[in-house]
Every structure is written in structure tokens, then in C-alpha cells.
N, C-alpha and C. Protein backbone atom coordinates (compact mmCIF):
# COMPACT_ATOMS: atom_id res chain seq x y z
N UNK A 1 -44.94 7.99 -54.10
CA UNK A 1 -45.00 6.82 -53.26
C UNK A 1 -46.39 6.72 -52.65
N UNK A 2 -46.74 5.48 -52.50
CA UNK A 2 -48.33 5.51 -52.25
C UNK A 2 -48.13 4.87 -50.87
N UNK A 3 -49.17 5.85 -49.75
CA UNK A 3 -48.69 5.44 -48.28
C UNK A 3 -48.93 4.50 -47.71
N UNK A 4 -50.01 3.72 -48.50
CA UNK A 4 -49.59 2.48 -48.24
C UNK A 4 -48.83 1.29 -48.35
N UNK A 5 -47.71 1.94 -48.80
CA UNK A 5 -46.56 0.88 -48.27
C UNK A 5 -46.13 0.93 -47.00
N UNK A 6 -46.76 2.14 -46.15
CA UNK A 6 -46.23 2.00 -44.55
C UNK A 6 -47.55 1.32 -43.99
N UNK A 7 -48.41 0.64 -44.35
CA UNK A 7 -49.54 -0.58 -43.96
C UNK A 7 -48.90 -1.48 -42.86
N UNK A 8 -49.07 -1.57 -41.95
CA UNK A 8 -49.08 -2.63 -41.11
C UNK A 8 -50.28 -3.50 -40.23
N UNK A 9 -49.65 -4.62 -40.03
CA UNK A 9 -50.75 -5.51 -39.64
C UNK A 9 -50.70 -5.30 -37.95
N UNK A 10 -51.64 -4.94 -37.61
CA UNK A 10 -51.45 -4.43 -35.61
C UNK A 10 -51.29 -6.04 -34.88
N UNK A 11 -52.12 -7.16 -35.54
CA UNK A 11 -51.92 -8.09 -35.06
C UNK A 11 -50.52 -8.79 -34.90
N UNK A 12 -49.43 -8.67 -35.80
CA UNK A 12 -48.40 -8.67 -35.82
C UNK A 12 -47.29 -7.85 -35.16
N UNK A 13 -47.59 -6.91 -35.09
CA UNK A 13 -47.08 -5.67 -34.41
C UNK A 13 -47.69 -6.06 -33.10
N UNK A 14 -48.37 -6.54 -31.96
CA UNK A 14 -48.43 -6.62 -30.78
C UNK A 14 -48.25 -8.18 -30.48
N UNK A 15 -48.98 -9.13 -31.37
CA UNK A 15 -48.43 -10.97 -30.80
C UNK A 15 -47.21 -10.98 -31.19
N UNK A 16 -46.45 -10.54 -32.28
CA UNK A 16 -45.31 -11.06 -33.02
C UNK A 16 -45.20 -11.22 -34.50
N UNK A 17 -43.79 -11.29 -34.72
CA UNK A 17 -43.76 -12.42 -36.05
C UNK A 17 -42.55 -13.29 -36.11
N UNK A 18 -42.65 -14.20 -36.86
CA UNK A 18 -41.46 -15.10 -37.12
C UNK A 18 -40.54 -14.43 -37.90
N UNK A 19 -39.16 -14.17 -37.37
CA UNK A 19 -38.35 -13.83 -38.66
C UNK A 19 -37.06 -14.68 -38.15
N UNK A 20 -36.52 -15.71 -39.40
CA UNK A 20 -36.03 -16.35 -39.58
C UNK A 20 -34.01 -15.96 -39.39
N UNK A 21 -32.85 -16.68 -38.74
CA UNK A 21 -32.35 -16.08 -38.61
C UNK A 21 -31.12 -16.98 -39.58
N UNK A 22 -31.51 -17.34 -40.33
CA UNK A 22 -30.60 -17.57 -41.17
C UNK A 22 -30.12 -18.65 -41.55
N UNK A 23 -30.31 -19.63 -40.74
CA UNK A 23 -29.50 -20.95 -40.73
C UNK A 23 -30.79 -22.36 -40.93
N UNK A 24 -31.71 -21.85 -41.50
CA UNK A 24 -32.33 -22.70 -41.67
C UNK A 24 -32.96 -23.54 -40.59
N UNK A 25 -32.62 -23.43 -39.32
CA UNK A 25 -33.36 -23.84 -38.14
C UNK A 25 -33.79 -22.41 -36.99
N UNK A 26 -33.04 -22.11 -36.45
CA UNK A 26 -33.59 -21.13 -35.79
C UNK A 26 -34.29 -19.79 -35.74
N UNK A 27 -35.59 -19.47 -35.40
CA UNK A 27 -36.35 -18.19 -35.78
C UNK A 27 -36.67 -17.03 -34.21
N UNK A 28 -36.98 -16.36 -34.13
CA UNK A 28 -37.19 -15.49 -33.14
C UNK A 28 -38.94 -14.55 -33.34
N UNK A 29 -39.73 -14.67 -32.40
CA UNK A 29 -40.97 -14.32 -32.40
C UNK A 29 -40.66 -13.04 -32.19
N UNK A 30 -41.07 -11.87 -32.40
CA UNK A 30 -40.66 -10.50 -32.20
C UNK A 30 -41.45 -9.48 -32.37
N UNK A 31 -42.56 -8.94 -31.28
CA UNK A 31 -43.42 -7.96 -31.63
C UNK A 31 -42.57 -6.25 -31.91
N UNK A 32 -43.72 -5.39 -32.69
CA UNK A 32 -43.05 -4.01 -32.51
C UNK A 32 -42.75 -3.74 -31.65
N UNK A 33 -41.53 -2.88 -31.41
CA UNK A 33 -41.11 -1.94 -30.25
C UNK A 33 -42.07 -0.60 -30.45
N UNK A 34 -42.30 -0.63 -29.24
CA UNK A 34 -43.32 0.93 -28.86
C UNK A 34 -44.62 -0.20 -29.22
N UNK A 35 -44.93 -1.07 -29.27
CA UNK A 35 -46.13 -2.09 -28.85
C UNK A 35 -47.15 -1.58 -27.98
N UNK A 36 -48.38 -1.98 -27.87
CA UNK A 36 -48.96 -1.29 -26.75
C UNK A 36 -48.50 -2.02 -24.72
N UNK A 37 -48.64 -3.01 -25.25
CA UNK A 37 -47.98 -3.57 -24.17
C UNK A 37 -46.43 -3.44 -23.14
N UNK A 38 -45.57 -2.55 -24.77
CA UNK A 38 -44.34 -2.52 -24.15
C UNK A 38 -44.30 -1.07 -23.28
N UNK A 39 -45.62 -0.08 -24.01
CA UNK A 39 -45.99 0.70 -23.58
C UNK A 39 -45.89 0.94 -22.26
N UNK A 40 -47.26 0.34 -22.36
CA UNK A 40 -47.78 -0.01 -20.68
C UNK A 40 -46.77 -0.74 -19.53
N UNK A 41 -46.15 -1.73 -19.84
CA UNK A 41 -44.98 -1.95 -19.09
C UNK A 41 -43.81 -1.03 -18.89
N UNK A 42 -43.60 -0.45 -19.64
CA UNK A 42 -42.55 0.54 -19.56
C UNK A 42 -42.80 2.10 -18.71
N UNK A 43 -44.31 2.32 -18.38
CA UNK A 43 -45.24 2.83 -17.76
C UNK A 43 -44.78 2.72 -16.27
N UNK A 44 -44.95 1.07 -16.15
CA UNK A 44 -44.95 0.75 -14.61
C UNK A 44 -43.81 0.56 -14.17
N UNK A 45 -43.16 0.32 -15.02
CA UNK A 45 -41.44 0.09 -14.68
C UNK A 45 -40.93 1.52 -14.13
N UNK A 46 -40.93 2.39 -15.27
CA UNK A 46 -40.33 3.98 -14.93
C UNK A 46 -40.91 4.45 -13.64
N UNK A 47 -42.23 4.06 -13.38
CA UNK A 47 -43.12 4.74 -12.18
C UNK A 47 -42.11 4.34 -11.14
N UNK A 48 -40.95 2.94 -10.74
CA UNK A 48 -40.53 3.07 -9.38
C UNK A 48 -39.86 4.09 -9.52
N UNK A 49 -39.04 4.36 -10.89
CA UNK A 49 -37.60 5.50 -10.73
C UNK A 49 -38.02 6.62 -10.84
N UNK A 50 -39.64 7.13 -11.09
CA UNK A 50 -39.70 8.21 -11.21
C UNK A 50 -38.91 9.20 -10.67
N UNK A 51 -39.00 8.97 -9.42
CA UNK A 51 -38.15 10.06 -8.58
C UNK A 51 -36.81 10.54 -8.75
N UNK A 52 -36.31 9.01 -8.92
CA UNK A 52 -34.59 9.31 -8.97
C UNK A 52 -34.33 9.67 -11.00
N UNK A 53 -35.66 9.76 -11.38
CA UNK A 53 -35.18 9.79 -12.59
C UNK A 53 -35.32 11.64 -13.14
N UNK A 54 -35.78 12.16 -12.40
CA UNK A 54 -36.05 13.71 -12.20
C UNK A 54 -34.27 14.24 -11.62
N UNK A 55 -34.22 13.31 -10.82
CA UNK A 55 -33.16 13.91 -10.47
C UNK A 55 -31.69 13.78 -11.29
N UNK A 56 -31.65 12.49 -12.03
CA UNK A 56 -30.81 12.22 -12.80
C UNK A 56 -29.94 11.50 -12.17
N UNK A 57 -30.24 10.71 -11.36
CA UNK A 57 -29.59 9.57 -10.46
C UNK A 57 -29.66 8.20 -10.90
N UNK A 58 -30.42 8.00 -11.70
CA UNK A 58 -30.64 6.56 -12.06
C UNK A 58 -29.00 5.86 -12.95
N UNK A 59 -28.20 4.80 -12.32
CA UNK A 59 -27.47 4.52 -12.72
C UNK A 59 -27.48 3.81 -14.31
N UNK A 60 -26.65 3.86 -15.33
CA UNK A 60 -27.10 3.29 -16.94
C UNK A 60 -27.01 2.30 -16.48
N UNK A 61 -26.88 1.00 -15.57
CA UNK A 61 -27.04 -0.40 -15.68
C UNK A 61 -28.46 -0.33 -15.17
N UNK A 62 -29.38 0.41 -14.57
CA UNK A 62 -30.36 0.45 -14.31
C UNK A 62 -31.16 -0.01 -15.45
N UNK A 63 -30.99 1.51 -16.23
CA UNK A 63 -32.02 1.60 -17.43
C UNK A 63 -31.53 0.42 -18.55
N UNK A 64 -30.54 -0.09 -18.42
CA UNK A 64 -30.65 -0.96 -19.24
C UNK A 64 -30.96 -2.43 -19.19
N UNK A 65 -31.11 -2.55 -17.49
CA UNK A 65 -31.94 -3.62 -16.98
C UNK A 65 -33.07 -3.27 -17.00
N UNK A 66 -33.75 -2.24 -17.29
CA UNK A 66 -35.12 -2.13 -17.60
C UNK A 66 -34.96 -1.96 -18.65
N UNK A 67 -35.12 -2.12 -19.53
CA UNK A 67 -35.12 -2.13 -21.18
C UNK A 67 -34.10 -3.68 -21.58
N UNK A 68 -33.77 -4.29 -20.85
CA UNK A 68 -33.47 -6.01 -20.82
C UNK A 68 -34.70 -6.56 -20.63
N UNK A 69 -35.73 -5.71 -19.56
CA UNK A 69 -36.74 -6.49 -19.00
C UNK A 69 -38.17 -6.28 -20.00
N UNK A 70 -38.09 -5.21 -20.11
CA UNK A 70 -39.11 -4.50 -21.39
C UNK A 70 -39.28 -5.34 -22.73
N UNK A 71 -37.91 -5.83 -22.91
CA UNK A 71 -37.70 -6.65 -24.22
C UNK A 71 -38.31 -7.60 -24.44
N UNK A 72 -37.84 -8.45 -23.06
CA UNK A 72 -37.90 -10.11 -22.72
C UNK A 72 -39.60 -10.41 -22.22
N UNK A 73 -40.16 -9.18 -21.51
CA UNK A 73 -41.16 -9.27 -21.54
C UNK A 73 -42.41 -8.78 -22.56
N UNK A 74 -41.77 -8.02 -23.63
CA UNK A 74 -43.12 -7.33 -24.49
C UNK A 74 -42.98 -8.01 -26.36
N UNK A 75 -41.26 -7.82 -26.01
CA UNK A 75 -41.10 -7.94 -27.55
C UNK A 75 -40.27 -9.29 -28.28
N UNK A 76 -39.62 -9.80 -27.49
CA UNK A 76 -39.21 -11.52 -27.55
C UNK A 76 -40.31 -11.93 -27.27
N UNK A 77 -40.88 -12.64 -28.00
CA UNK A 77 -42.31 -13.69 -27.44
C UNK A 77 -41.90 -14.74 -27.26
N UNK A 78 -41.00 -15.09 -28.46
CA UNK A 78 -40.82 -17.08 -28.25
C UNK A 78 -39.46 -17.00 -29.44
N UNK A 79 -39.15 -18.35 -29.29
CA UNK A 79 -37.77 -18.46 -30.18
C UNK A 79 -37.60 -19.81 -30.14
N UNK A 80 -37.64 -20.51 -31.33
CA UNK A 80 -37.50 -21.88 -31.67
C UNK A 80 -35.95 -22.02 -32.48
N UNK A 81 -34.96 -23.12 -31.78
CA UNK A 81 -34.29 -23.45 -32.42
C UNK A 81 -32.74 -22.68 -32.05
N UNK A 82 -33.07 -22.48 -30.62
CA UNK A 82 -31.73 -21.62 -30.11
C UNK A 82 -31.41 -22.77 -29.02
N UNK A 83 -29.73 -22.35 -29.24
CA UNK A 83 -29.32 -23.05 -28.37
C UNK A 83 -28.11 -22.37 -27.40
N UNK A 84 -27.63 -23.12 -25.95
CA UNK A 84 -26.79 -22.22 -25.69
C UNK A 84 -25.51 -23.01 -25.07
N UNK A 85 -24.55 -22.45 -25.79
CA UNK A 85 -22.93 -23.85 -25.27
C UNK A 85 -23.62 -25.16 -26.14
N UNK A 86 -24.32 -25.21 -27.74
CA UNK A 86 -24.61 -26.16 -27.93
C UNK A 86 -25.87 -27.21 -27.28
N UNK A 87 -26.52 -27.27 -26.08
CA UNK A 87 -27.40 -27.67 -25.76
C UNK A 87 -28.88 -26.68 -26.03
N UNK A 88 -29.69 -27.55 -26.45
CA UNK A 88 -31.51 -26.77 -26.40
C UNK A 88 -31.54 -25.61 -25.49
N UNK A 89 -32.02 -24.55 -25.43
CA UNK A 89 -31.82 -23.61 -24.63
C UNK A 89 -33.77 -23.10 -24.89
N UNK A 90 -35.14 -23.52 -24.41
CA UNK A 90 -36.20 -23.49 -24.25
C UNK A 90 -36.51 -22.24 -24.21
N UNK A 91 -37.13 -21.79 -24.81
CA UNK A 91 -37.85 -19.84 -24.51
C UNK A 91 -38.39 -19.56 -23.63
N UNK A 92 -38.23 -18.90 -22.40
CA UNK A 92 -39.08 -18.31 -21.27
C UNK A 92 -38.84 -16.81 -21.27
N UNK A 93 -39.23 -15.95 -20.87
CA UNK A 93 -39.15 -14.87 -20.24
C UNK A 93 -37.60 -15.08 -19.72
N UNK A 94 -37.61 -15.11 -18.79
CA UNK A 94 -36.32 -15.44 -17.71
C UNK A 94 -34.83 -16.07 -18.81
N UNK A 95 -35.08 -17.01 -19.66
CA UNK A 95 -34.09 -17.00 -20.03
C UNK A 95 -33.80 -16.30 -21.62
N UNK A 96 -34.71 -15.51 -21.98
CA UNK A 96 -34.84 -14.32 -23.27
C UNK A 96 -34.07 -12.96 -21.96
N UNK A 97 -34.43 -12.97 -20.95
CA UNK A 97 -33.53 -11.73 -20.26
C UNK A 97 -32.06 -11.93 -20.27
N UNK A 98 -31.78 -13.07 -19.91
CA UNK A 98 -30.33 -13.41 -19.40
C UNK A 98 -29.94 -13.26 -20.73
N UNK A 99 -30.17 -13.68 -21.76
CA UNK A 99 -29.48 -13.79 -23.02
C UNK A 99 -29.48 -11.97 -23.36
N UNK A 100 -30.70 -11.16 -23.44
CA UNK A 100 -30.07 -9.95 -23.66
C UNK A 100 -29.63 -9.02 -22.68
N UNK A 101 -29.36 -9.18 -22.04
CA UNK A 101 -28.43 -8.88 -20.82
C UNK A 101 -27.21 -9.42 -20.94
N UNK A 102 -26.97 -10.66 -21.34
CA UNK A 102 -25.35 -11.21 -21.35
C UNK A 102 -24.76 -11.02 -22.79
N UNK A 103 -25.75 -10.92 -23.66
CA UNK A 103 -25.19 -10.80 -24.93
C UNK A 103 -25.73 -9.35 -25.79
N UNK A 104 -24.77 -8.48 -25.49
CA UNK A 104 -25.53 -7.29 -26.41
C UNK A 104 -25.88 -6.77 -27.67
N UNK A 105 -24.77 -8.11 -28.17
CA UNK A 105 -25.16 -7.73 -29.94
C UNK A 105 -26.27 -8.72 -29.81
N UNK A 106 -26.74 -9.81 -29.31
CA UNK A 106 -28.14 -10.33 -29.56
C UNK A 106 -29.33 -9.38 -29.17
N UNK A 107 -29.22 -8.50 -28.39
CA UNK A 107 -30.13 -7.08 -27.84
C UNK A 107 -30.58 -6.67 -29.00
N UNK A 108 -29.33 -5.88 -29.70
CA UNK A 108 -29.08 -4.74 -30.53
C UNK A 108 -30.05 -5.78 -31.71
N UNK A 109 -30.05 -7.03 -32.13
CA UNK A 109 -30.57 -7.76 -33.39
C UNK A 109 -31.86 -7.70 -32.50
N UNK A 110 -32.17 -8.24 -31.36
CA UNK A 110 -33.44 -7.96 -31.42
C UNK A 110 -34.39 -6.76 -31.44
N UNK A 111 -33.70 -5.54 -31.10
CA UNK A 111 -34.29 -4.54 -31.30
C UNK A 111 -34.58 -4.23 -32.88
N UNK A 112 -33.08 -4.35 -33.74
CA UNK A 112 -33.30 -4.23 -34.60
C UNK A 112 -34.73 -4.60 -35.75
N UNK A 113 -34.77 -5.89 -35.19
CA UNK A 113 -35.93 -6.71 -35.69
C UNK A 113 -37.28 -6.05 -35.30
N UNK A 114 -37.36 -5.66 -34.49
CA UNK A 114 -38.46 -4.91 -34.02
C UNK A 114 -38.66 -3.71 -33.83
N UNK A 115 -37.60 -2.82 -34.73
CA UNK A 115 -38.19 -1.49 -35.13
C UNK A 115 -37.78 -1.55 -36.90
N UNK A 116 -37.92 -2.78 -37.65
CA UNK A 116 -37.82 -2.46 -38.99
C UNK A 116 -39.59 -3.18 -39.51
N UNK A 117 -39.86 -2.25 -40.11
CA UNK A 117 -41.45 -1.96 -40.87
C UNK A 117 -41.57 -3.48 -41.52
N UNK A 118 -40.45 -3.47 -42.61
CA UNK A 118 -40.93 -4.97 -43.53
C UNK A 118 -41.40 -6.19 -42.50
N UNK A 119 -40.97 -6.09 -41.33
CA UNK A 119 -41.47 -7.75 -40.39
C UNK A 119 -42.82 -7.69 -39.77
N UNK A 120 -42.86 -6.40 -40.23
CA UNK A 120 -44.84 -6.08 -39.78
C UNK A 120 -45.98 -5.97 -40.77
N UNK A 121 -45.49 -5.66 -41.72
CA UNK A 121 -46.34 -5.34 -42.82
C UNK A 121 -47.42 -6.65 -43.07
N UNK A 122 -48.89 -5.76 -43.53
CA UNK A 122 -49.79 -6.55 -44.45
C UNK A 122 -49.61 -7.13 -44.73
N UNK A 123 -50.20 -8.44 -45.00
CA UNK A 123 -49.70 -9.70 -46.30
C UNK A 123 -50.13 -9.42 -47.14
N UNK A 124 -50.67 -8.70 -47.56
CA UNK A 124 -51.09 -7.99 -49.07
C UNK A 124 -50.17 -6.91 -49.71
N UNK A 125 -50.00 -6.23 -48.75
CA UNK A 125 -48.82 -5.05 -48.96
C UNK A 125 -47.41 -6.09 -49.56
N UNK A 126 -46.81 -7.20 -48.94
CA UNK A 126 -45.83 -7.57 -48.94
C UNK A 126 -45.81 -8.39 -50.42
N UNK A 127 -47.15 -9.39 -50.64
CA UNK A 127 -47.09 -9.73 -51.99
C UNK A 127 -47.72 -8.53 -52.97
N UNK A 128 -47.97 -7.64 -53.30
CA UNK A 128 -48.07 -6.81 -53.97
C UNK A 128 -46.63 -6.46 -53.80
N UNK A 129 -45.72 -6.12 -53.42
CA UNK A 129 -44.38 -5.60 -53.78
C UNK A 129 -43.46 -6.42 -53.81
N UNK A 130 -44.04 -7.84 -53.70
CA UNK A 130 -43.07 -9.15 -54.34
C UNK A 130 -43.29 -9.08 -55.84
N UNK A 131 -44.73 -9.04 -56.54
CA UNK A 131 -44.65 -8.98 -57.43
C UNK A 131 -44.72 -7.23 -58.50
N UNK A 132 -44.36 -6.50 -58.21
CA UNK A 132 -43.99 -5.42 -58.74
C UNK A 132 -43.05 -5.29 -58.62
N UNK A 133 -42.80 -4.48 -60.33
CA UNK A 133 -41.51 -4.30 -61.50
C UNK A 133 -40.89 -2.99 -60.50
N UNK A 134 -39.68 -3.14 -60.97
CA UNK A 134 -39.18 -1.42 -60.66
C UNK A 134 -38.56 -0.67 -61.48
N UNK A 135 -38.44 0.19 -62.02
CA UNK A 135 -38.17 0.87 -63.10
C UNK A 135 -36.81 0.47 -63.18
């Protein structure tokens, strides 16, 4: 295996990418997880709990409101073509939290999306293995 098939594009991996969710209208912007940005936010976030997090006090709705917030702020960028109860539902920060916070299998897809390699990769890498045979 030649290692560059694990090639990725950093520009993609920190603005985003489009990956399409199926229905022919709606897509989701989605940088890597472990981003440098999600980094660094995740940095300043842990710094309030440091304390209580030594101790092992931090309640799990905590950490998973920080890692709701980590998301909505580093790795949801934008999302065209969502809606919610049927009406336009506009991309902000604020309402990319509420949605993975209220909905956890939409979490779990967006994480997903943003720790799988193919939505980052080269555009060279990707058509070079569109067009190659496989034994």
C-alpha cells in the first residue's frame, strides 16, 4: 500500500468540506475532528474544569455539553438545506448546538463525518483511486 493514500488536504481538514447527505438537497460543511482549532478550543474549555476534572467530579452532561459546544463551534461550519418541523432551519453556531444536543444520532453522523479520511483527502489522491482497477 502506498502511503499516500492517507494524503490529506489541511485546507479541508480545518475550513471544511461538503458532504452530501443523501437526498439530493441537503449537505453539511464539516471540518476534521482533532482540527487545530478544535484543539485550541477544547484547550480553553477544559481549562474552567480543570480542577473538578482531577478530581473526577465533572458531571457526563457536562462533558457532553462541551463536546456539543466543540462541535458546533470547530467542526459544523455551515449546512445548507436543513430543515426543522419542516420549516428552513438557517446555520448558526447556536442553532448547529441545539440540534446536537437535542438530537444524538445527528451528533454521532456528525462526528462520524469528521473522523472518516475519504471527506478530507487530496483531489488528486481521490481521482487517482476513482480511476484505478482493483485486482
Amino acid at each position: 500500500m502506498d502511503l499516500k493514500t492517507f494524503r490529506t488536504d489541511n485546507e479541508k481538514e480545518q475550513d471544511g468540506t461538503w458532504v452530501d447527505l443523501g437526498d439530493g438537497v441537503s449537505r453539511l460543511k464539516i471540518a476534521r475532528m482533532n482540527n487545530p482549532r478544535y484543539r485550541e478550543a477544547q484547550q480553553r474549555k477544559l481549562q474552567r474544569y480543570k480542577m473538578a476534572a482531577r478530581s473526577k467530579v465533572v458531571p457526563d452532561d457536562v462533558w457532553e455539553g462541551i463536546l456539543n459546544e466543540l462541535i458546533a463551534e470547530t467542526i459544523l461550519v455551515d449546512w445548507e438545506g436543513i430543515t426543522m418541523d419542516g420549516e428552513p432551519y438557517p446555520y448558526s453556531i447556536d442553532h448547529a448546538k441545539q440540534a446536537l444536543t437535542d438530537l444524538k444520532d445527528f451528533r454521532e453522523m456528525v462526528i462520524g463525518f469528521a473522523d472518516d479520511i475519504a471527506n478530507f483527502k487530496a483531489e488528486m489522491d481521490q481521482a487517482t483511486e476513482k480511476n484505478s482497477v482493483r485486482p
